[in-house]
Protein backbone atom coordinates (compact mmCIF):
# COMPACT_ATOMS: atom_id res chain seq x y z
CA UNK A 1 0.00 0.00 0.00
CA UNK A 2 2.88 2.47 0.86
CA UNK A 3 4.31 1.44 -2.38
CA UNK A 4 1.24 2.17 -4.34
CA UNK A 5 0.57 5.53 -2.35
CA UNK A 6 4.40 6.60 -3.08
CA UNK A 7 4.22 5.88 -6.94
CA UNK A 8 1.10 7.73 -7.13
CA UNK A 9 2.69 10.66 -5.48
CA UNK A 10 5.75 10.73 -7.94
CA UNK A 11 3.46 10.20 -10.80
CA UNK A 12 1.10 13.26 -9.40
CA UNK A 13 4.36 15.41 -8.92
CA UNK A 14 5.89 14.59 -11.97
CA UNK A 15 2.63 15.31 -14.33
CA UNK A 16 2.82 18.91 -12.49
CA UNK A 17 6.42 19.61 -13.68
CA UNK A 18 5.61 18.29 -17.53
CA UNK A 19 4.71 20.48 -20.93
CA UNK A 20 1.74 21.27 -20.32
CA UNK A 21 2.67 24.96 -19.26
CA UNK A 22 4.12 25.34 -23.28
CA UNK A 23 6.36 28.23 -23.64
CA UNK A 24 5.05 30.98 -25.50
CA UNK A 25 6.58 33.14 -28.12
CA UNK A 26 7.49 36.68 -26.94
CA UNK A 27 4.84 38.43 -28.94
CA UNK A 28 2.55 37.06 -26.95
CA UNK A 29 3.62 38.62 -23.19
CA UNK A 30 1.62 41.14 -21.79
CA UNK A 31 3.85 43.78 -20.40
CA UNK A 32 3.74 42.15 -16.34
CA UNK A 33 4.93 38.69 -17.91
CA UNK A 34 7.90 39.12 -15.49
CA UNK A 35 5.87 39.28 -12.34
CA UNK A 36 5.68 35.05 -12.56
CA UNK A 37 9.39 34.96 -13.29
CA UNK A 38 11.99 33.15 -10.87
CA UNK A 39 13.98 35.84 -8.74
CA UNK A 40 17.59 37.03 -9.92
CA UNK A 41 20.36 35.76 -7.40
CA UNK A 42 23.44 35.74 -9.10
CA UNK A 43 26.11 38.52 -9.55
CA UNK A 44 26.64 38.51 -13.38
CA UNK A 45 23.57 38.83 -16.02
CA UNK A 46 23.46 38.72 -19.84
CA UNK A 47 20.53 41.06 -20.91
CA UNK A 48 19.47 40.48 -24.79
CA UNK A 49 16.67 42.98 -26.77
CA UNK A 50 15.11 42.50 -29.89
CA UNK A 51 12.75 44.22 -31.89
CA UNK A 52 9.39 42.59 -33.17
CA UNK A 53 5.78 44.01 -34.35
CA UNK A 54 7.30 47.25 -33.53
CA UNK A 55 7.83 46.88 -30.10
CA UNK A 56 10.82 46.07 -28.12
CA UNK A 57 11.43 43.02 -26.19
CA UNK A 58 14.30 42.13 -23.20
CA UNK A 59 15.77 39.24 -21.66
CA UNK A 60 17.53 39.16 -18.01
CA UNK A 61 19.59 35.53 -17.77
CA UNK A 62 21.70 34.63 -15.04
CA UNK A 63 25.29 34.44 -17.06
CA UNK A 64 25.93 30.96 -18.31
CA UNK A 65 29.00 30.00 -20.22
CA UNK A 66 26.30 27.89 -21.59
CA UNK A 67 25.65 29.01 -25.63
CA UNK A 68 21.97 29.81 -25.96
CA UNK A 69 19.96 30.23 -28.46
CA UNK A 70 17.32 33.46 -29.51
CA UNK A 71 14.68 30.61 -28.97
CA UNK A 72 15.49 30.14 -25.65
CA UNK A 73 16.32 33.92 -24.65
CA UNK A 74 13.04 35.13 -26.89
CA UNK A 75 10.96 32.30 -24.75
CA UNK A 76 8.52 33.28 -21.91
CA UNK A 77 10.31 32.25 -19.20
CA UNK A 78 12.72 35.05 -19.67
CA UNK A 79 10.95 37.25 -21.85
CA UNK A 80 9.19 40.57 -21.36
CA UNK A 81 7.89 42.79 -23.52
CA UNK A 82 8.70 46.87 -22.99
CA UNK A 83 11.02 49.32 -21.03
CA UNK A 84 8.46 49.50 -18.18
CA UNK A 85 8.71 45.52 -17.78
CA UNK A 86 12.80 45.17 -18.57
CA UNK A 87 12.91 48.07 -15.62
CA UNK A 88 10.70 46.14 -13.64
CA UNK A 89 12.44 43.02 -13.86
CA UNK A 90 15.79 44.81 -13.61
CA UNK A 91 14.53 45.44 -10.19
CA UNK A 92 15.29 42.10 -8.95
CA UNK A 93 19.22 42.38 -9.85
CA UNK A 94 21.04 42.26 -6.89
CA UNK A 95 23.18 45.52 -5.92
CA UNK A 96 26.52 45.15 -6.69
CA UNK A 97 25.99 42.75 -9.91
CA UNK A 98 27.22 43.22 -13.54
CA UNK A 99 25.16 43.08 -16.50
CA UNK A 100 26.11 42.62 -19.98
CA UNK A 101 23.90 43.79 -22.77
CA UNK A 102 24.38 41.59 -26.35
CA UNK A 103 27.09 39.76 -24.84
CA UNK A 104 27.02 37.02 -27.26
CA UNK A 105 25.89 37.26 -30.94
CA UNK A 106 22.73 35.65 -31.77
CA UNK A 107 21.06 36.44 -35.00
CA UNK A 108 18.28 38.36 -34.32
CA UNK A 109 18.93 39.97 -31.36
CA UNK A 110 19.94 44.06 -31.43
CA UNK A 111 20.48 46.91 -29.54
CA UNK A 112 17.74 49.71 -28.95
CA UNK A 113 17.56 53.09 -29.31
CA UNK A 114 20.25 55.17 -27.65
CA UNK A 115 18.03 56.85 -25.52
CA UNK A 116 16.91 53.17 -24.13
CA UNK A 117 19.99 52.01 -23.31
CA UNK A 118 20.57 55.50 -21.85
CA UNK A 119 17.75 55.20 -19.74
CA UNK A 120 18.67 51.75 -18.55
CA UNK A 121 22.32 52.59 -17.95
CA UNK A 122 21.15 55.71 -15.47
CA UNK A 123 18.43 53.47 -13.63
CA UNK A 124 21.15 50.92 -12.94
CA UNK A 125 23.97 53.60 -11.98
CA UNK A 126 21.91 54.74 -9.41
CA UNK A 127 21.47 50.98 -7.76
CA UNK A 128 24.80 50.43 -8.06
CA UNK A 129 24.57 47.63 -11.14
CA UNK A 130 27.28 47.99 -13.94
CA UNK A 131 26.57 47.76 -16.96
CA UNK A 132 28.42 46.75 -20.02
CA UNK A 133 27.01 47.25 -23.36
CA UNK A 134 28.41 45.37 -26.13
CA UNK A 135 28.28 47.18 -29.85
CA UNK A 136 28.38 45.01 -32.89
C-alpha cells in the first residue's frame, strides 16, 4: 500500500512539472509577464533585446557559459515585452551585480535606441549595477 501511495505521489508530482505549461513566443507577453518569473540571485547577467511588431522586447539571464539560443532567450520564461517591464524586472538584480547587454551574438537579437539604453544605464547607476554594453 505504501508502495502504491508513493508511486502515485511521484506520478502526481511529476505530471505537475511536464509540458503542459508550453512556452510561449514573446509576442505574446503582456507587459507584467515578469511578475511570474523566478527571482535574480546571481552577480553577473546577460541582458538580450530585440525588436518585433514594432515593439521592443528584453531578456535578463543569469550568465551561463552555456551558448543559448534566440529561442530560448526570446521564450517566456525570460521574456518581457517593454522598457516599463525590462525596468521592472531589472529590479530584482542584486546591488553590486554586472550586466552585460548583447554579450554574445545571436542572429536576431539588437540593440535599442540610444536613448533606451541610456535610460537603462542611469536606472542601474543609481542601484549600483554595472553595466556593459556590447556594440556590434
Amino acid at each position: 500500500m505504501r508502495r502504491l501511495l508513493a508511486a502515485s505521489f511521484v506520478v502526481l508530482l511529476l505530471s505537475g512539472c511536464g509540458g503542459g505549461d508550453k512556452k510561449k513566443p514573446a509576442s505574446m507577453l503582456s507587459p507584467d509577464a515578469n511578475l511570474n518569473m523566478p527571482p535574480l540571485s546571481g552577480q553577473m547577467f546577460e541582458l538580450y533585446s530585440w525588436s518585433s511588431g514594432g515593439e521592443w522586447y528584453f531578456s535578463v539571464i543569469e550568465f551561463s557559459p552555456a551558448p543559448r539560443a534566440f529561442a530560448d532567450i526570446s521564450s517566456q520564461a525570460y521574456a518581457v515585452r517593454g522598457v516599463k517591464a525590462l525596468m521592472s524586472r531589472l529590479s530584482g538584480v542584486p546591488q553590486g551585480a554586472q550586466i552585460y547587454w548583447n554579450f554574445r551574438d545571436i542572429k536576431g537579437v539588437m540593440l535599442p535606441p540610444e536613448e533606451t539604453m541610456r535610460d537603462v544605464a542611469e536606472a542601474l547607476k543609481s542601484s549600483s549595477i554595472s553595466l556593459d554594453i556590447i556594440r556590434r
